[in-house]
Protein backbone atom coordinates (compact mmCIF):
# COMPACT_ATOMS: atom_id res chain seq x y z
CA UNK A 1 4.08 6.86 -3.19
CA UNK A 2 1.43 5.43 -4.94
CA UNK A 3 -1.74 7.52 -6.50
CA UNK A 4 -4.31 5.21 -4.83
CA UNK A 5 -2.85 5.99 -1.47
CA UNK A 6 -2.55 9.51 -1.47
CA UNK A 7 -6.30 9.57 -3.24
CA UNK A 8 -6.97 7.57 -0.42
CA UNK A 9 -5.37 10.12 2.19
CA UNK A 10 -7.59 12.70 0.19
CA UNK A 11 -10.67 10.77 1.35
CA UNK A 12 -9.95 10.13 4.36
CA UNK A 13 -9.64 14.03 5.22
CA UNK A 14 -12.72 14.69 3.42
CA UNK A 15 -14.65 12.38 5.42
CA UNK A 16 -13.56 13.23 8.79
CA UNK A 17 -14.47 17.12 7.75
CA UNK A 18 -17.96 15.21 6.44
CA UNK A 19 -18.28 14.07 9.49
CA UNK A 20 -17.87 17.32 11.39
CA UNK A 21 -20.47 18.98 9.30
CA UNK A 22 -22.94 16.07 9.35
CA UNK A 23 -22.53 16.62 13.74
CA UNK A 24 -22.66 19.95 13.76
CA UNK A 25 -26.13 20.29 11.71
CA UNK A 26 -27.75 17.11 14.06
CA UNK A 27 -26.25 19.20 17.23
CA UNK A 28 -28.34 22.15 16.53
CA UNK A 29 -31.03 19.74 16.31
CA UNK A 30 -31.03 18.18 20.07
CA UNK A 31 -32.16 19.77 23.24
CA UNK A 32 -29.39 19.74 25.69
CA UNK A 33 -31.38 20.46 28.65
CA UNK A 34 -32.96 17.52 28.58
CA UNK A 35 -31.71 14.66 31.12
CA UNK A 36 -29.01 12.28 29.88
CA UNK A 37 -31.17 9.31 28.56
CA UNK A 38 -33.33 11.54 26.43
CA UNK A 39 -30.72 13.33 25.56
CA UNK A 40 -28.80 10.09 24.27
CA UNK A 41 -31.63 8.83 22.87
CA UNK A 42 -32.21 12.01 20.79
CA UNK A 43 -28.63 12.22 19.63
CA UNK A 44 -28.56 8.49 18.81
CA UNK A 45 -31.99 8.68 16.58
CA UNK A 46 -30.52 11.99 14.77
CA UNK A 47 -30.15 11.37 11.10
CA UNK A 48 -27.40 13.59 10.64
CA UNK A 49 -25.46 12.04 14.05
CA UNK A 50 -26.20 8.74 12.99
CA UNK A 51 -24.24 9.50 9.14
CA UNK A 52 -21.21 11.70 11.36
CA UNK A 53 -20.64 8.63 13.34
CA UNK A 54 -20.82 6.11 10.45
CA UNK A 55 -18.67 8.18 7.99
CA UNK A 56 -16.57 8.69 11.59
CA UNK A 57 -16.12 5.01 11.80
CA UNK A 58 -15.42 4.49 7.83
CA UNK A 59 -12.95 7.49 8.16
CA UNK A 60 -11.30 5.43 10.94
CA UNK A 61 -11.05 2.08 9.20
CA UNK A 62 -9.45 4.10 6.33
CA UNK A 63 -6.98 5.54 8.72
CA UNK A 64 -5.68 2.33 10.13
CA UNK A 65 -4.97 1.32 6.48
CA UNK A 66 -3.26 4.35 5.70
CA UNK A 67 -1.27 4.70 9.07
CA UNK A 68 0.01 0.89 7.56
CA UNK A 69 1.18 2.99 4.56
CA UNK A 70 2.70 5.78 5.01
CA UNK A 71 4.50 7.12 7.93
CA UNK A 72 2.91 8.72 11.34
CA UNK A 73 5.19 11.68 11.19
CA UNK A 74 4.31 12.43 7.97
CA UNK A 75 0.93 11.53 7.71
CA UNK A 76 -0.52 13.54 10.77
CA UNK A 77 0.20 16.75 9.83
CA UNK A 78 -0.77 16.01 6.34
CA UNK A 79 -4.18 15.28 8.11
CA UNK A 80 -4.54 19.21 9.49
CA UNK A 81 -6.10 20.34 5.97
CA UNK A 82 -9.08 18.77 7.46
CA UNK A 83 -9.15 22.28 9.30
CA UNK A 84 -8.77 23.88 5.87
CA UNK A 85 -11.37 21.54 4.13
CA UNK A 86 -13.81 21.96 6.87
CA UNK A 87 -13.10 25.71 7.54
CA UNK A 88 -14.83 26.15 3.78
CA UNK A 89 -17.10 23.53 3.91
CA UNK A 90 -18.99 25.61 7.43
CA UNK A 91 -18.99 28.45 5.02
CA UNK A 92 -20.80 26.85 2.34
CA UNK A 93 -22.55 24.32 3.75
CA UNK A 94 -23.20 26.04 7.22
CA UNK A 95 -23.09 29.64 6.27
CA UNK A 96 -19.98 30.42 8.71
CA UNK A 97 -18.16 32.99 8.28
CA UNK A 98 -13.91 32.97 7.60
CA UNK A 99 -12.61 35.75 9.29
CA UNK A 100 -9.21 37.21 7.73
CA UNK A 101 -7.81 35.81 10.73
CA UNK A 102 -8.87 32.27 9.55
CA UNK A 103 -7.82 32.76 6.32
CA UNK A 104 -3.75 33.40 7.62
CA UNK A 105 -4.42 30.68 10.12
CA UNK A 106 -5.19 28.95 7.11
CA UNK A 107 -2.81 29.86 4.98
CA UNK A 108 -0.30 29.11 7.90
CA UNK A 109 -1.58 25.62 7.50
CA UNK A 110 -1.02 25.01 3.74
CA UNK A 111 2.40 26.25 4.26
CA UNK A 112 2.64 23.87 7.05
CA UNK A 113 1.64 20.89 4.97
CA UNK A 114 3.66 22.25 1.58
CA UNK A 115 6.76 21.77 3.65
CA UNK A 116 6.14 18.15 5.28
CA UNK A 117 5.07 17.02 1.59
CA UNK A 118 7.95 17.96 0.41
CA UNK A 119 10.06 15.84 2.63
């Protein structure tokens, strides 16, 4: 496995949890009572949208080449600490709280990924 590609795996992650953050912070931004074309039009001219959706996009360019890379089965779940990266990044970034019920669920996930790296 090469260090470029699993850097690049790293990335990847961290942008899609990027992403999450950036469209959660423009969501509490829009008013969803609006009708649909103002509402579209809203969400389309929302800074932090517009960055979710283009890191979205880069995130999913990068994927492609890694999916080329590596294999599916063992790529994928390597993908789920984007719940752990973005689980900490709504706490700091969002003020969120991590319940101790978050932090097994977590936890469950590290040992998750621990055992599919290691095969």
């Amino acid at each position: 496995m090469k260090f470029l590609n699993v850097a690049l795996v790293f990335l990847q992650i961290i942008m899609n949890s990027t992403a999450q953050i950036a469209f959660k912070k423009g969501s509490a931004m829009i008013n969803y009572s609006q009708p649909l074309v103002p509402l579209c039009i809203s969400a389309a001219t929302n800074a932090y949208v517009c960055a979710g959706v283009l890191v979205l996009v880069m995130g999913l360019i990068l994927w492609m080449y890694l999916i080329s890379q590596f294999e599916v089965s063992f790529l994928y779940p390597i993908s789920s600490l984007g719940f752990v990266i973005t689980a900490f990044a709504s706490w700091a970034f969002l003020g969120e709280i991590i319940t101790w019920h978050r932090i097994v669920g977590i936890s469950l996930i590290l040992v998750g990924v621990m055992f599919v790296a290691k095969s």
